[in-house]
Structures are given as C-alpha cells and as structure tokens.
C-alpha atoms as a PDB file:
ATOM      1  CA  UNK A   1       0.000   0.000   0.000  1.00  0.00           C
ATOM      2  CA  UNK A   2       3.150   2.699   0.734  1.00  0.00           C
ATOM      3  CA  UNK A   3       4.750   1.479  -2.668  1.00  0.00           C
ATOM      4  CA  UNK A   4       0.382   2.514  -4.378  1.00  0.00           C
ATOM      5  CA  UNK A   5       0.418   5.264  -2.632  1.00  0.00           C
ATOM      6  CA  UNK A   6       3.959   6.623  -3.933  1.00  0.00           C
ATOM      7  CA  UNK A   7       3.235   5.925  -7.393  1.00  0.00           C
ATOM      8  CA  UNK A   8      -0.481   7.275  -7.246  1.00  0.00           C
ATOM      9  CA  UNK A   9       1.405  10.129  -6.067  1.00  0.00           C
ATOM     10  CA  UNK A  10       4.029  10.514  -8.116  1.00  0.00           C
ATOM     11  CA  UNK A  11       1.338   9.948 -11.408  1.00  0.00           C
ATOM     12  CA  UNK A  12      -1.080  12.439 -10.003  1.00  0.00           C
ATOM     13  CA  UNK A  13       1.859  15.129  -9.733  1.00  0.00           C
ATOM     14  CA  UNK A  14       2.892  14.457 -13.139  1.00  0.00           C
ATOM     15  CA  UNK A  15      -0.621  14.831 -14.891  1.00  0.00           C
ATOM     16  CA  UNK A  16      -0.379  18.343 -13.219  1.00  0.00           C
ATOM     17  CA  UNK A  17       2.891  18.861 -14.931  1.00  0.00           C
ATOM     18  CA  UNK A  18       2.326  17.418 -18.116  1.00  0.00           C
ATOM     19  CA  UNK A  19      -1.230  18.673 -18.580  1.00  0.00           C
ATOM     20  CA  UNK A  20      -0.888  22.148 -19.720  1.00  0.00           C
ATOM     21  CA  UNK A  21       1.889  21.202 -22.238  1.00  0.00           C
ATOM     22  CA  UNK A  22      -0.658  18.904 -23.764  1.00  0.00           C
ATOM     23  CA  UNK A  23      -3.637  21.045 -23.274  1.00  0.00           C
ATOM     24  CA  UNK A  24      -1.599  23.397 -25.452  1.00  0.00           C
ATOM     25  CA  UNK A  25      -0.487  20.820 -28.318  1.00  0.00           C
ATOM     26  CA  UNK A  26      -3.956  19.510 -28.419  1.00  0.00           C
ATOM     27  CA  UNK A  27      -5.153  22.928 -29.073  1.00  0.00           C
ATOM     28  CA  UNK A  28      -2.787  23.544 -31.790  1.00  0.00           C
ATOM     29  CA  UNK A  29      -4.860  21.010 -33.476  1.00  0.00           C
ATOM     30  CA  UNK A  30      -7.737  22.091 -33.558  1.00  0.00           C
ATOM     31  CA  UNK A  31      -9.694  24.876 -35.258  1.00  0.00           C
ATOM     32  CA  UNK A  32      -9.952  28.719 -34.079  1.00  0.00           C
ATOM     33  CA  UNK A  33     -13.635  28.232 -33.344  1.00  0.00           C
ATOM     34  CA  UNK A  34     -13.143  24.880 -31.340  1.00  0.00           C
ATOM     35  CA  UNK A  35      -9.851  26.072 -29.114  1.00  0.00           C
ATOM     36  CA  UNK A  36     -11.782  26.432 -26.096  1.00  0.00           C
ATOM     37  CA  UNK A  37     -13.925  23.461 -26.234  1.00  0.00           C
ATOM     38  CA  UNK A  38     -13.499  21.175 -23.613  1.00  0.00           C
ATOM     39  CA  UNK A  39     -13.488  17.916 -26.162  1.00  0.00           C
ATOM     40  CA  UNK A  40     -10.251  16.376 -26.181  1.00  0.00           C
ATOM     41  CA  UNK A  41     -10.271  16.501 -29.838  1.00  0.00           C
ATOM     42  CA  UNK A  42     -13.241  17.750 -31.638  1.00  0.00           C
ATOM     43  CA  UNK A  43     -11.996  17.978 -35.093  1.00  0.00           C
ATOM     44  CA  UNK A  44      -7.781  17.504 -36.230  1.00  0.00           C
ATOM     45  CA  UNK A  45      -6.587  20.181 -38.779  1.00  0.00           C
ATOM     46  CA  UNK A  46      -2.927  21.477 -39.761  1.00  0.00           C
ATOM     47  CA  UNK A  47      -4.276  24.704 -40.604  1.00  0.00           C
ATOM     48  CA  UNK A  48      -2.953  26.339 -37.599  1.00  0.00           C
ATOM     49  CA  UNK A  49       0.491  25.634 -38.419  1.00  0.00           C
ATOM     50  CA  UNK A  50       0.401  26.751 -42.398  1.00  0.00           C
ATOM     51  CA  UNK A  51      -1.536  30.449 -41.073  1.00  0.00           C
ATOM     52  CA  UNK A  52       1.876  30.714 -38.780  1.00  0.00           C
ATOM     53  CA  UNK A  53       4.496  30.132 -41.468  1.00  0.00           C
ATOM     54  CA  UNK A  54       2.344  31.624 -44.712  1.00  0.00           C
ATOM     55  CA  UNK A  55       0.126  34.453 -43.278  1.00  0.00           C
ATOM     56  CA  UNK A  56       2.700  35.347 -40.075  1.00  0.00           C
ATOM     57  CA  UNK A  57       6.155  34.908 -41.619  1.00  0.00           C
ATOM     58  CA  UNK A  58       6.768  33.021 -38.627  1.00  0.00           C
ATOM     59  CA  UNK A  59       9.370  30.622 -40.201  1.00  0.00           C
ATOM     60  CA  UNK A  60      11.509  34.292 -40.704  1.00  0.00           C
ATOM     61  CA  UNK A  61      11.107  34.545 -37.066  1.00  0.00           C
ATOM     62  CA  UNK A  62      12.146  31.208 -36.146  1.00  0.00           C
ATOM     63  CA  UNK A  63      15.226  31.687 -38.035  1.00  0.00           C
ATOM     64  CA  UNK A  64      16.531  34.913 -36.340  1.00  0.00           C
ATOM     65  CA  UNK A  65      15.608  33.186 -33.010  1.00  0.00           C
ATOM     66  CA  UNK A  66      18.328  30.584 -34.032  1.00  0.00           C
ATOM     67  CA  UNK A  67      21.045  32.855 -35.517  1.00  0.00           C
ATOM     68  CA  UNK A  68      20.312  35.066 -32.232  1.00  0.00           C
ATOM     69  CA  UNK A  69      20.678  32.469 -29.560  1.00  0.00           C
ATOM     70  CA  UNK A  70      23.522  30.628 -31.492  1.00  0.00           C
ATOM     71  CA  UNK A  71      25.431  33.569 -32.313  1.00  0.00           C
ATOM     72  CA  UNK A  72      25.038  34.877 -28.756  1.00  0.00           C
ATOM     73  CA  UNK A  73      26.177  31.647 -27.324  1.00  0.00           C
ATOM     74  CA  UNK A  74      29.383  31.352 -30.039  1.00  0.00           C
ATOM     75  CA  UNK A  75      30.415  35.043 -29.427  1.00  0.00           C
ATOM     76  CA  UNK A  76      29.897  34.748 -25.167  1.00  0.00           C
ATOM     77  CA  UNK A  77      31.585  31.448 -24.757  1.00  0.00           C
ATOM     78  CA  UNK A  78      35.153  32.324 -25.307  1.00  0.00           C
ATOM     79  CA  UNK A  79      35.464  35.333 -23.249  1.00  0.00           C
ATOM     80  CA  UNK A  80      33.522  33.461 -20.611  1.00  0.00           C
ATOM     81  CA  UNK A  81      35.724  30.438 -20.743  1.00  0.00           C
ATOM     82  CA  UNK A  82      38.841  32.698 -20.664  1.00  0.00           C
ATOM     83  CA  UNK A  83      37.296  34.790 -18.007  1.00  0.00           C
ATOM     84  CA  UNK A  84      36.279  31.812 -15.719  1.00  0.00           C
ATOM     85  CA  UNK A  85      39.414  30.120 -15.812  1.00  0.00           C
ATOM     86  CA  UNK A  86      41.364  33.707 -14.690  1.00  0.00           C
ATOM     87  CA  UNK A  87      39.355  33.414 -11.893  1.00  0.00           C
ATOM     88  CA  UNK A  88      38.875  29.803 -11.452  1.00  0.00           C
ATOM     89  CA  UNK A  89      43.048  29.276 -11.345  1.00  0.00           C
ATOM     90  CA  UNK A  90      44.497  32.731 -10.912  1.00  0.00           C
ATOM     91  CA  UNK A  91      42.148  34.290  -8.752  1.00  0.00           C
ATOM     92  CA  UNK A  92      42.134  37.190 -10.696  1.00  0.00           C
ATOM     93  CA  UNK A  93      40.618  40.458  -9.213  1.00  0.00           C
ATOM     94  CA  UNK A  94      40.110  38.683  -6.358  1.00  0.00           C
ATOM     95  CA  UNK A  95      36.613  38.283  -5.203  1.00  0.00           C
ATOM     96  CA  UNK A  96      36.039  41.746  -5.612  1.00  0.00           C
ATOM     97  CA  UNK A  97      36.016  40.845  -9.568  1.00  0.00           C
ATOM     98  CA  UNK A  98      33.521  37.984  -8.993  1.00  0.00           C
ATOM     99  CA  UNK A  99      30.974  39.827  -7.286  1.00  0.00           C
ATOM    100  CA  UNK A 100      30.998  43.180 -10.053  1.00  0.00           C
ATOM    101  CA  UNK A 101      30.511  39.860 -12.333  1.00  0.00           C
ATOM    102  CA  UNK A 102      27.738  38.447 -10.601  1.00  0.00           C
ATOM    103  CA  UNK A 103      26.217  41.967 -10.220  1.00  0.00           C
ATOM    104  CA  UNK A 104      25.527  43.063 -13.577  1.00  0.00           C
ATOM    105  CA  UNK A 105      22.843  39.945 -13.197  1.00  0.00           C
ATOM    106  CA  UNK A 106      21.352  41.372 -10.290  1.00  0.00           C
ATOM    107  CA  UNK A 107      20.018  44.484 -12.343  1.00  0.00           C
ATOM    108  CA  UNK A 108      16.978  43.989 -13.789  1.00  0.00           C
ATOM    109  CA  UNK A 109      16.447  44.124 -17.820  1.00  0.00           C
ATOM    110  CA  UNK A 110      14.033  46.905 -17.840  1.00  0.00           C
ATOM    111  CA  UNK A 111      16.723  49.462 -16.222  1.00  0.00           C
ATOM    112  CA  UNK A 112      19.051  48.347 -19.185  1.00  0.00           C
ATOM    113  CA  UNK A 113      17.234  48.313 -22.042  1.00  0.00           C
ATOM    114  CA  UNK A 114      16.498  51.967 -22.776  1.00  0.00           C
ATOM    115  CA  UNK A 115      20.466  52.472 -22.403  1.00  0.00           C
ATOM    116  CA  UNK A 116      21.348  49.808 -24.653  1.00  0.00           C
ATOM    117  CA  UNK A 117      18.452  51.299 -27.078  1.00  0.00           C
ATOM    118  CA  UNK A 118      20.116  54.498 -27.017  1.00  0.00           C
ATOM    119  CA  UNK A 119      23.603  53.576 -27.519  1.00  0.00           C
ATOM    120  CA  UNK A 120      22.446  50.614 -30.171  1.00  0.00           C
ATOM    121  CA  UNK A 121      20.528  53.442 -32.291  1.00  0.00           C
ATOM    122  CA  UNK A 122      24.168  55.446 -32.212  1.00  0.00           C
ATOM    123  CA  UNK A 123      26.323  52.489 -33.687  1.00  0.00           C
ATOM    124  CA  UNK A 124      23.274  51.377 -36.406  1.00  0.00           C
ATOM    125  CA  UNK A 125      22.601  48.396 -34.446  1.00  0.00           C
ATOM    126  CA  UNK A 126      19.046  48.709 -34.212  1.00  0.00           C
ATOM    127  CA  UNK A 127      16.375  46.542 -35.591  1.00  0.00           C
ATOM    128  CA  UNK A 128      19.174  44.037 -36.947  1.00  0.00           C
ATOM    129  CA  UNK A 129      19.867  40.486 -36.008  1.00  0.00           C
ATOM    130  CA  UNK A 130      24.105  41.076 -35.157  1.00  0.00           C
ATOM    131  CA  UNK A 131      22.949  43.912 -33.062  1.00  0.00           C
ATOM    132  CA  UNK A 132      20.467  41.951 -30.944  1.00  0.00           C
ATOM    133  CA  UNK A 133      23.074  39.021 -30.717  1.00  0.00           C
ATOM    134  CA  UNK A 134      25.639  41.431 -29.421  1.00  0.00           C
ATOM    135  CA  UNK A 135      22.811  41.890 -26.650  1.00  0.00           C
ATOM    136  CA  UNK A 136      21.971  38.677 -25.675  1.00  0.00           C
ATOM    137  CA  UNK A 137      26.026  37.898 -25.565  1.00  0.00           C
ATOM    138  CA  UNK A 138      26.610  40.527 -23.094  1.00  0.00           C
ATOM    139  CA  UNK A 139      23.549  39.664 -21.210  1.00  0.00           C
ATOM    140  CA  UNK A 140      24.877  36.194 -20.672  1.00  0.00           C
ATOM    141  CA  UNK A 141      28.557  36.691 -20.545  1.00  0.00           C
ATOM    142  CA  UNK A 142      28.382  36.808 -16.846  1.00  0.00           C
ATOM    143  CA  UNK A 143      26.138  34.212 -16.348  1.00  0.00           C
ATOM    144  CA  UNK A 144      28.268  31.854 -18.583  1.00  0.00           C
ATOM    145  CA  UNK A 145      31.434  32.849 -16.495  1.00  0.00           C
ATOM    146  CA  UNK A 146      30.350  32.075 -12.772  1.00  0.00           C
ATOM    147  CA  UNK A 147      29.174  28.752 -14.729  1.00  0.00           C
ATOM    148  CA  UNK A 148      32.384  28.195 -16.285  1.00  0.00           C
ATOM    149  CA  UNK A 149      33.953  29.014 -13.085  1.00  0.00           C
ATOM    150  CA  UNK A 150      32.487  26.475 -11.583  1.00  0.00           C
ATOM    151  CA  UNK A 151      33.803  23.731 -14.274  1.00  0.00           C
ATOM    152  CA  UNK A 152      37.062  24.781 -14.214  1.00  0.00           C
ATOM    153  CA  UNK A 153      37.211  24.759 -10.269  1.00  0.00           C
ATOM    154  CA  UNK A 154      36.272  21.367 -10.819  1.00  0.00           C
ATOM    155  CA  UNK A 155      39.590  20.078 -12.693  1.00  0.00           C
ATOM    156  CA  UNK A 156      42.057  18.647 -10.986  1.00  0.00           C
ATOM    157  CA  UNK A 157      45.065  20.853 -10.804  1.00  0.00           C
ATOM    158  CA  UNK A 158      47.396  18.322 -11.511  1.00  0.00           C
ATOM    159  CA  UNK A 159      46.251  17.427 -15.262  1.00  0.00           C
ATOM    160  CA  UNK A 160      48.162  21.336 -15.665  1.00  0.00           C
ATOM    161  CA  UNK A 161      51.055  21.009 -13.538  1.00  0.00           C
ATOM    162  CA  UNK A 162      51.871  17.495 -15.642  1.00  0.00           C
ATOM    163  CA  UNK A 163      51.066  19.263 -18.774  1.00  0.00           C
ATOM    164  CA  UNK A 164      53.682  22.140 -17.860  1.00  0.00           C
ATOM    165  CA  UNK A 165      56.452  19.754 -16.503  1.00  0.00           C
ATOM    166  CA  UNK A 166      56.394  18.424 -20.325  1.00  0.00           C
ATOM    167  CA  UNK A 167      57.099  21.931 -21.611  1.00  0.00           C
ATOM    168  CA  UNK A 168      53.519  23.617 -22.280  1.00  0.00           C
ATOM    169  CA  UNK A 169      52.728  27.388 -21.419  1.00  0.00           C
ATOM    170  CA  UNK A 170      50.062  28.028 -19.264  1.00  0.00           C
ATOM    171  CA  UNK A 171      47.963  29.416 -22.123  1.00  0.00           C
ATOM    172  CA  UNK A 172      49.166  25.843 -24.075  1.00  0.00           C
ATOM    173  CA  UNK A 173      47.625  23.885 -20.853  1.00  0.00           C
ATOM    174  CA  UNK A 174      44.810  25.511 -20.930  1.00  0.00           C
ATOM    175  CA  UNK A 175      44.153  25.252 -24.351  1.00  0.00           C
ATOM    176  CA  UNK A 176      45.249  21.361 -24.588  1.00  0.00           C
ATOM    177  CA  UNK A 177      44.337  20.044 -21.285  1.00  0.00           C
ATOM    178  CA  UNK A 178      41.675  22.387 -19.365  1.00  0.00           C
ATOM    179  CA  UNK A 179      39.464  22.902 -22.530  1.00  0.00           C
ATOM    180  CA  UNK A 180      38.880  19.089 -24.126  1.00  0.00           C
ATOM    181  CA  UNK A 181      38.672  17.497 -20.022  1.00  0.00           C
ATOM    182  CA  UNK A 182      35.863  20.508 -19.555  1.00  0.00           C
ATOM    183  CA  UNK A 183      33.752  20.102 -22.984  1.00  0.00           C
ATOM    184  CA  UNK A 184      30.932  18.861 -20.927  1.00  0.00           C
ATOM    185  CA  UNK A 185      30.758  21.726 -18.892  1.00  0.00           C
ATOM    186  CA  UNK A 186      31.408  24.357 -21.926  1.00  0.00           C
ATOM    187  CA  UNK A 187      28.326  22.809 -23.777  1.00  0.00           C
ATOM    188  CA  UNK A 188      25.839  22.606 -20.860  1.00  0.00           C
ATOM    189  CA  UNK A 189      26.581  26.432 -19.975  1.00  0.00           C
ATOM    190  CA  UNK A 190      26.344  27.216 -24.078  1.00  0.00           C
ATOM    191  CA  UNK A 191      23.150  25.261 -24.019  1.00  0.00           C
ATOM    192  CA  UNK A 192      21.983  27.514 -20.933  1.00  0.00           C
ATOM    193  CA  UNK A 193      22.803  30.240 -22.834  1.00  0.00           C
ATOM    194  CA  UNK A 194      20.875  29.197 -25.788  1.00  0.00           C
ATOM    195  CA  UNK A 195      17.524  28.992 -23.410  1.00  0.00           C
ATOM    196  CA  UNK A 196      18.065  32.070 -22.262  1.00  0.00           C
ATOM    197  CA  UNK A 197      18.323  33.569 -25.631  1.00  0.00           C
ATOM    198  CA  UNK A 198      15.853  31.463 -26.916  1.00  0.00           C
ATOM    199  CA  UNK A 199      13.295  32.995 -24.602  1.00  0.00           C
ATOM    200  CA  UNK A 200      14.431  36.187 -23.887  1.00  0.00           C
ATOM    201  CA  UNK A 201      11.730  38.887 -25.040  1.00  0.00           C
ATOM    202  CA  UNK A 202      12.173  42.323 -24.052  1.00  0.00           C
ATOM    203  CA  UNK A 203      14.776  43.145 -25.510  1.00  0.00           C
ATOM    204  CA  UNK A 204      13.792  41.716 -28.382  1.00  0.00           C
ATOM    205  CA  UNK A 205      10.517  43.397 -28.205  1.00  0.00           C
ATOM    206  CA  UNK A 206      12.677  46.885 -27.650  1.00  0.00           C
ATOM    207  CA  UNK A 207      15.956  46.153 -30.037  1.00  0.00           C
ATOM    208  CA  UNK A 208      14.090  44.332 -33.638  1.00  0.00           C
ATOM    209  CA  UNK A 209      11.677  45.521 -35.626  1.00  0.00           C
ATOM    210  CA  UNK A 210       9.249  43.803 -38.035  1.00  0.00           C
ATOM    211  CA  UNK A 211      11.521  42.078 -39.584  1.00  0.00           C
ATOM    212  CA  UNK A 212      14.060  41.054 -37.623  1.00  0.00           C
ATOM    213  CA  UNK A 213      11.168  40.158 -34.305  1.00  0.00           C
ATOM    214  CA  UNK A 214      11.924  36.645 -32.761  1.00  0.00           C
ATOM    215  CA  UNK A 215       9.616  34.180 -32.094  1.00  0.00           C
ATOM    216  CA  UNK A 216       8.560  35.333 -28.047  1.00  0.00           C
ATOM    217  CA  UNK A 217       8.005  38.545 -30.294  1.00  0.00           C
ATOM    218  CA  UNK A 218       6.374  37.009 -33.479  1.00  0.00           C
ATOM    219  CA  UNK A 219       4.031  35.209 -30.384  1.00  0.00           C
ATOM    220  CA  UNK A 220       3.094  38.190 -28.279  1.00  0.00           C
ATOM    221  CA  UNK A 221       2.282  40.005 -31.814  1.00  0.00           C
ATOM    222  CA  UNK A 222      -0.668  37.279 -32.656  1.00  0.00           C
ATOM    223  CA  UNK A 223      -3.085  38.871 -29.812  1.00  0.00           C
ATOM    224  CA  UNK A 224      -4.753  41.231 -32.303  1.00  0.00           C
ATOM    225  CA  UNK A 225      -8.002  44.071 -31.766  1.00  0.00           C
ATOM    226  CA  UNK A 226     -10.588  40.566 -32.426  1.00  0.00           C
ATOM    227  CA  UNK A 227      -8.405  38.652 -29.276  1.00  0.00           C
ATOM    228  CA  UNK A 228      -5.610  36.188 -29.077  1.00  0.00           C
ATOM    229  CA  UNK A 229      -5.785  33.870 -31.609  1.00  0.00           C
ATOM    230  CA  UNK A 230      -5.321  31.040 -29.332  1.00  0.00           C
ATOM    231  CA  UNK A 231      -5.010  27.983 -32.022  1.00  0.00           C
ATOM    232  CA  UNK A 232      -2.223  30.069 -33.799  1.00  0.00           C
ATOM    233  CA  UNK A 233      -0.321  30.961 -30.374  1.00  0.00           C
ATOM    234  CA  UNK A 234      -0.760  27.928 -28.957  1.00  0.00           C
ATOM    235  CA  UNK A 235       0.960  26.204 -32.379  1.00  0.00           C
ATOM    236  CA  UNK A 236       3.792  28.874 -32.277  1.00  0.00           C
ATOM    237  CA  UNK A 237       4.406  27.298 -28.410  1.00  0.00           C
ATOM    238  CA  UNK A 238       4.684  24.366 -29.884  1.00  0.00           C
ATOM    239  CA  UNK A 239       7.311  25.197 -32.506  1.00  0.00           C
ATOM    240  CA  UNK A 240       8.818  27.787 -29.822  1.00  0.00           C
ATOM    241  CA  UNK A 241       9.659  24.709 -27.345  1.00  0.00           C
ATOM    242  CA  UNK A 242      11.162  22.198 -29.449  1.00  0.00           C
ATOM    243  CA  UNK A 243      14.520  23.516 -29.468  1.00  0.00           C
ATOM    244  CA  UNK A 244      14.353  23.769 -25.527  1.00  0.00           C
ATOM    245  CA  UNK A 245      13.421  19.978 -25.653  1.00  0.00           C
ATOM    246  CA  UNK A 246      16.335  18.935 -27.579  1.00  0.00           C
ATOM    247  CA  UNK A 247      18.762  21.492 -25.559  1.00  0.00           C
ATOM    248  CA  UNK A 248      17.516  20.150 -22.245  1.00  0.00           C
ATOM    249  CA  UNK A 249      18.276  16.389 -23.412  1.00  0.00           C
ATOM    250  CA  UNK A 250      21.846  17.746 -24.738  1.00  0.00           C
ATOM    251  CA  UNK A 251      22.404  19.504 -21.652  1.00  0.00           C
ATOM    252  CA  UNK A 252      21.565  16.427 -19.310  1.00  0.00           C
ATOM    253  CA  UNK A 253      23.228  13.880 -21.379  1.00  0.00           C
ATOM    254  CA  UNK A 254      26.923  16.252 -20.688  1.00  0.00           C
ATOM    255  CA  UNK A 255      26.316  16.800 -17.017  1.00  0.00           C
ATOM    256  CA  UNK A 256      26.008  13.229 -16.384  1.00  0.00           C
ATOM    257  CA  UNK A 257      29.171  12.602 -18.175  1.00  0.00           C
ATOM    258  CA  UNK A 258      30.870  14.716 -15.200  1.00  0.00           C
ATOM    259  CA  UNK A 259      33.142  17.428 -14.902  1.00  0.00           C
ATOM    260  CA  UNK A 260      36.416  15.744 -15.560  1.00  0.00           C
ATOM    261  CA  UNK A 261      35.322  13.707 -18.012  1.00  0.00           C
ATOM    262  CA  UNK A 262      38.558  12.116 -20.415  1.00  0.00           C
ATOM    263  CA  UNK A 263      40.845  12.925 -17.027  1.00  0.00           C
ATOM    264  CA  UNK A 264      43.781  10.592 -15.336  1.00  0.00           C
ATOM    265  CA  UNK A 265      42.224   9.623 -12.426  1.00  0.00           C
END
C-alpha cells in the first residue's frame, strides 16, 4: 500500500505537470472556433500551423531566433571560458572581480534596455539580427562565467602542472588540457545560454523591428483588436519549445558525463 500510494502520487503530480503542455499541443490542433472546447479533440486540422508560417512569416522569425541564440552563445563562450578560468586558477581580481561579475545579473532588464536602445541606435545596431546578438552575448557573458567558473574549479590541478612539466605554457595547458577534459561543462553552460536567448523577449521586443522580431516577439504580436488567436499561439508554443526539448536532453546527457570527463584519475 506505501509502494500505491507513492506511485499514485508521483502519477497524479505528473498529470499536473504534463497537462498544460498537452492542453496546449492539443489545441494547436484544432480549429480557431473549437480552441476552447473542452473535447479532447473535436476535429484535427494542420491549418494552424500553415496560417503561422504563410500568413505570419513566422518561419523568418524562427530563423533569427536561431542565428540570435547561437550567435550569442558562439560570441559569449570564449570570453567566458577565458574569463572563468582567470578566476577559477588565478584568482584574478580577487573576489572583488567575482561579485561586479555576478552583479551586472542582479540588475533587472528593464533598467538596461532603454540604455542599450540608445547607444544601439548610435552604432546602427538597431532593428538588426548582429545587433540583438551582441545583446543577448553581453547579457549572458556573466552568467556563462560564474558557470564556467564552476567547471574549471572542478579540474584537478594536476592534469596542468603534468602538462607544464612536459614543456607547455600556461595558455598551451589551458588550451590542450583544461578545454577538451571541460567540454561537458562548456556545452551545458552554451546550451543555458541558448535557453536564455531562446526565450528572452524584451529586448527583443525593444531592439528588432518587423523584420528582424523573434519568435517570443512574433508570439506576443498574434493577440490582435478581435483577441488572441489562441489555435495560432498555442501552435507557435509548440514550434517555440522544441529547441528547448532537444537542448535540455543535450544539456543532461553532458552533465552526467561529469566534470572531468577524459581525465587521469
């Protein structure tokens, strides 16, 4: 009876969890005038998912959501790898340096964005894709750092001191020893930092225009003067969340591979 009651549970809390996300592809399913309908499935159509990509341009959108968070994620990445390991091995700055890191997060994105408006409409950066990926890879530089940090913390010392006792440079060690034992860690944070992108929106909202909008953006724009057009938003979710489905697999399938994964024990 403990064992029924546990899985009873543990079933109940996950038809909780999982029943919105379903609620939400069922309805992408099914016709405008049936999306509040309480039938499971009253009638199946597609439709939904041609209005997004033929009448919204929403396939446009998708794609500068992609070359935004990847681009973010390539440009922050080295910088925070370089950054994390100064402070992860040479304790650079001291912890003084680690918390003016960690506090840029602590600001919140409304008191930036104006700023960053006014001093992306000076350089031309405005309403373009580079321009909002130079955003996002600011935004998550620091983020990607403490994360980094954390990795490189991590690695065993040693792996170095061995690698510079056979005649490498510090920056030679780092580059041939620290890096390929800490690829796990570098792509869960640059997955991390994808999702963030991914689902950032105002600064999207604030930085793009009509054609360069991502999809949070492309979504938010579908509640028109006649309503939200549920069926339409709730396909765009759809589409919006696969690539957080695949990154969240990615991402666990590295951490469980541990930190000092290829090391000498």
């Amino acid at each position: 009876m403990k064992r029924f009651g546990l899985h009873l549970g543990l079933i109940l809390v996950s038809a909780v969890v999982l029943l919105p996300p379903l609620w939400v592809l069922r309805t992408s399913f099914v016709p405008e005038s049936m999306s509040y309908s309480t039938e499971v499935m009253p009638q199946f159509t597609t439709q939904n998912y041609v209005d997004l990509f033929t009448n919204n341009r929403f396939g446009s959108y998708y794609l500068n959501s992609l070359i935004v968070a990847l681009g973010s994620v390539i440009v922050a990445l080295p910088f925070a790898a370089m950054t994390g390991y100064a402070f992860a091995r040479f304790k650079t700055g001291g912890r003084t340096a680690r918390f003016l890191v960690l506090a840029t997060q602590m600001l919140p994105p409304v008191a930036i964005v104006l700023p960053a408006f006014a001093l992306f409409r000076v350089f031309g950066l405005t309403n373009s894709v580079p321009g909002l990926t130079l955003a996002y890879a600011a935004i998550n530089l620091p983020f990607l750092t403490w994360i980094l940090m954390g990795f490189f913390e991590g690695i065993p010392v040693d792996l170095e001191w061995a690698a510079q006792t056979d005649g490498a440079t510090p920056w030679g060690a780092f580059w041939r020893i620290v890096l390929p034992v800490s690829l796990p860690g570098i792509a869960a944070a640059g997955v991390l930092g994808f999702i963030l992108s991914w689902n950032e929106f105002l600064f999207a909202l604030v930085l793009t225009g009509p054609r360069t909008a991502t999809v949070p953006v492309a979504l938010a724009a579908l509640q028109t003067s006649n309503g939200v057009q549920i069926a339409k938003v709730s396909a765009g979710v759809v589409l919006a969340i696969l690539p957080l489905v695949v990154a969240s697999r990615f991402i666990q399938r590295f951490i469980v591979q541990g930190l000092t994964f290829g090391s000498v024990k």
